[in-house]
C-alpha atoms as a PDB file:
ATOM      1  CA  UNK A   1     147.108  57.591  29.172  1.00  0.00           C
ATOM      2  CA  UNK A   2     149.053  59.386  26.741  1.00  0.00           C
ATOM      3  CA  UNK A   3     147.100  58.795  23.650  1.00  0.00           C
ATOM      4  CA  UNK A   4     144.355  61.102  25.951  1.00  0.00           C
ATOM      5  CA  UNK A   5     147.067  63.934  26.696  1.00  0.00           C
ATOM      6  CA  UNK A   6     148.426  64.244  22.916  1.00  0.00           C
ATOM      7  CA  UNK A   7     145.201  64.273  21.352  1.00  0.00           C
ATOM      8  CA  UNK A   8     143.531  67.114  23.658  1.00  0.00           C
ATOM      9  CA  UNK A   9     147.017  68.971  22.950  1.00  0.00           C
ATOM     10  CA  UNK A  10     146.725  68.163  18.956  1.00  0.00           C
ATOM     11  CA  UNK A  11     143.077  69.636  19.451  1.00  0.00           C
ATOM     12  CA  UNK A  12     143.831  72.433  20.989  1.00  0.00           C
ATOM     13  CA  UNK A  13     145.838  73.444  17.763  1.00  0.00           C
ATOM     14  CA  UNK A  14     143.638  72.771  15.448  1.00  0.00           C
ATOM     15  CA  UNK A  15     141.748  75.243  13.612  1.00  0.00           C
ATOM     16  CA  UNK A  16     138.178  72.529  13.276  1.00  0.00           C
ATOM     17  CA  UNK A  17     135.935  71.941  15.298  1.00  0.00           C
ATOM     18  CA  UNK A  18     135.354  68.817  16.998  1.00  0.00           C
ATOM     19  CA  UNK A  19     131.793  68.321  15.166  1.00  0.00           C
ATOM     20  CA  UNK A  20     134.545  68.646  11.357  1.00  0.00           C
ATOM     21  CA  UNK A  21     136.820  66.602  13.325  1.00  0.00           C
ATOM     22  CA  UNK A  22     133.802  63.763  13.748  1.00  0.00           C
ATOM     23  CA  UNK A  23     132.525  64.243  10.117  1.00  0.00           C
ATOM     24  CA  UNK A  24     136.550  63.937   8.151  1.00  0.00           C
ATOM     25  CA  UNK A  25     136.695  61.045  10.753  1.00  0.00           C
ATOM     26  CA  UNK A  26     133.334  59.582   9.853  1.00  0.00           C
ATOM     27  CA  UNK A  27     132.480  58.965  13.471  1.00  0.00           C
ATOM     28  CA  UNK A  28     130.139  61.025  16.086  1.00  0.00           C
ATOM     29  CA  UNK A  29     131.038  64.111  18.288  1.00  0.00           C
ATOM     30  CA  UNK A  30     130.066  62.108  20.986  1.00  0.00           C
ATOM     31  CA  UNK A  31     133.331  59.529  20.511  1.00  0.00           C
ATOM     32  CA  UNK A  32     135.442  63.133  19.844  1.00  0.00           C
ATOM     33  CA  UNK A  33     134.657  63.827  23.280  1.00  0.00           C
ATOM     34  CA  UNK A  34     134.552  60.325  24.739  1.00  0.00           C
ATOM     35  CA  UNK A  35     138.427  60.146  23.241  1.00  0.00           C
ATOM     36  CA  UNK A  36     139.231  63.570  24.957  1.00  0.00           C
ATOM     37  CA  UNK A  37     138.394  62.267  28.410  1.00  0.00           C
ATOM     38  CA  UNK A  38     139.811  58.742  27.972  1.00  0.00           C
ATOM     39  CA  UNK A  39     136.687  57.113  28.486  1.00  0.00           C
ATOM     40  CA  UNK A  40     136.794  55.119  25.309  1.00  0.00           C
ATOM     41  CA  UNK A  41     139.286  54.957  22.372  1.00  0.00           C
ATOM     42  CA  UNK A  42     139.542  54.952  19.218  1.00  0.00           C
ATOM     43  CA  UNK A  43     139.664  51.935  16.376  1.00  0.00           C
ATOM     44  CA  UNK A  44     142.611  51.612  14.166  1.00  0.00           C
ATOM     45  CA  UNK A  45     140.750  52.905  11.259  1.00  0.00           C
ATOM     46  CA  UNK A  46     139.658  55.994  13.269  1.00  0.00           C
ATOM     47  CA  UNK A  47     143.222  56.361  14.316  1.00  0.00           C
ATOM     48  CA  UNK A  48     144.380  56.945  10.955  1.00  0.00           C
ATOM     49  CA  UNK A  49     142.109  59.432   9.886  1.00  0.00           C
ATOM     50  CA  UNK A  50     142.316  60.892  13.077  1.00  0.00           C
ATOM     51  CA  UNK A  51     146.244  61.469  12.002  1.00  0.00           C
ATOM     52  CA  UNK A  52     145.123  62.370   8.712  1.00  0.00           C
ATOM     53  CA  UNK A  53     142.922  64.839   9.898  1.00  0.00           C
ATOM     54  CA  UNK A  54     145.555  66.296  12.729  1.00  0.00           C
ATOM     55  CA  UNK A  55     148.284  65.837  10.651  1.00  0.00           C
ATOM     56  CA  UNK A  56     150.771  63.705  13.583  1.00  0.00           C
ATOM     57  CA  UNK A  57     151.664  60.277  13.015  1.00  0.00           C
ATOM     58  CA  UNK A  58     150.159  57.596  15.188  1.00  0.00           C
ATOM     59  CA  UNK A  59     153.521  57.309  16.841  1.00  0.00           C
ATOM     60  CA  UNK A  60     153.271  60.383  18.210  1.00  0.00           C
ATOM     61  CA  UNK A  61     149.254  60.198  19.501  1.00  0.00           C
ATOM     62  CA  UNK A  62     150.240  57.172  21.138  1.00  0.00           C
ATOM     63  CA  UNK A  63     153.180  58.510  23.275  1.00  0.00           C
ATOM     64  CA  UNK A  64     156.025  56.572  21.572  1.00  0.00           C
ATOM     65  CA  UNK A  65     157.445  59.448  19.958  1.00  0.00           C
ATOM     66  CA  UNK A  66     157.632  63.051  21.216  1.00  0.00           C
END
């Protein structure tokens, strides 16, 4: 899915760590890394401060903007 792709690439940029990512996020590095391999996704209110916290628009993490 692309939501999977864009956020690995948005990580991969970042200068925090997925544990800082997890904390700003107020979720677990477990679900960080569960998002990273598609296994699970994330809820709307972890989607926003995952933008936030990434600073791309939820357009863009879901694929339907470049």
């Amino acid at each position: 899915m692309k939501f999977t792709e864009r956020f690995n690439e948005c990580l991969k940029y970042s200068d925090m760590k997925q544990s800082e990512i997890a904390k700003y996020c107020k979720t677990t590095r477990q679900n960080i890394s569960n998002f990273k391999t598609g296994r699970t996704y994330p809820s709307i209110e972890t989607l926003y401060l995952l933008c936030e916290c990434l600073d791309v628009s939820a357009d863009y993490l879901l694929g339907l903007e470049e």
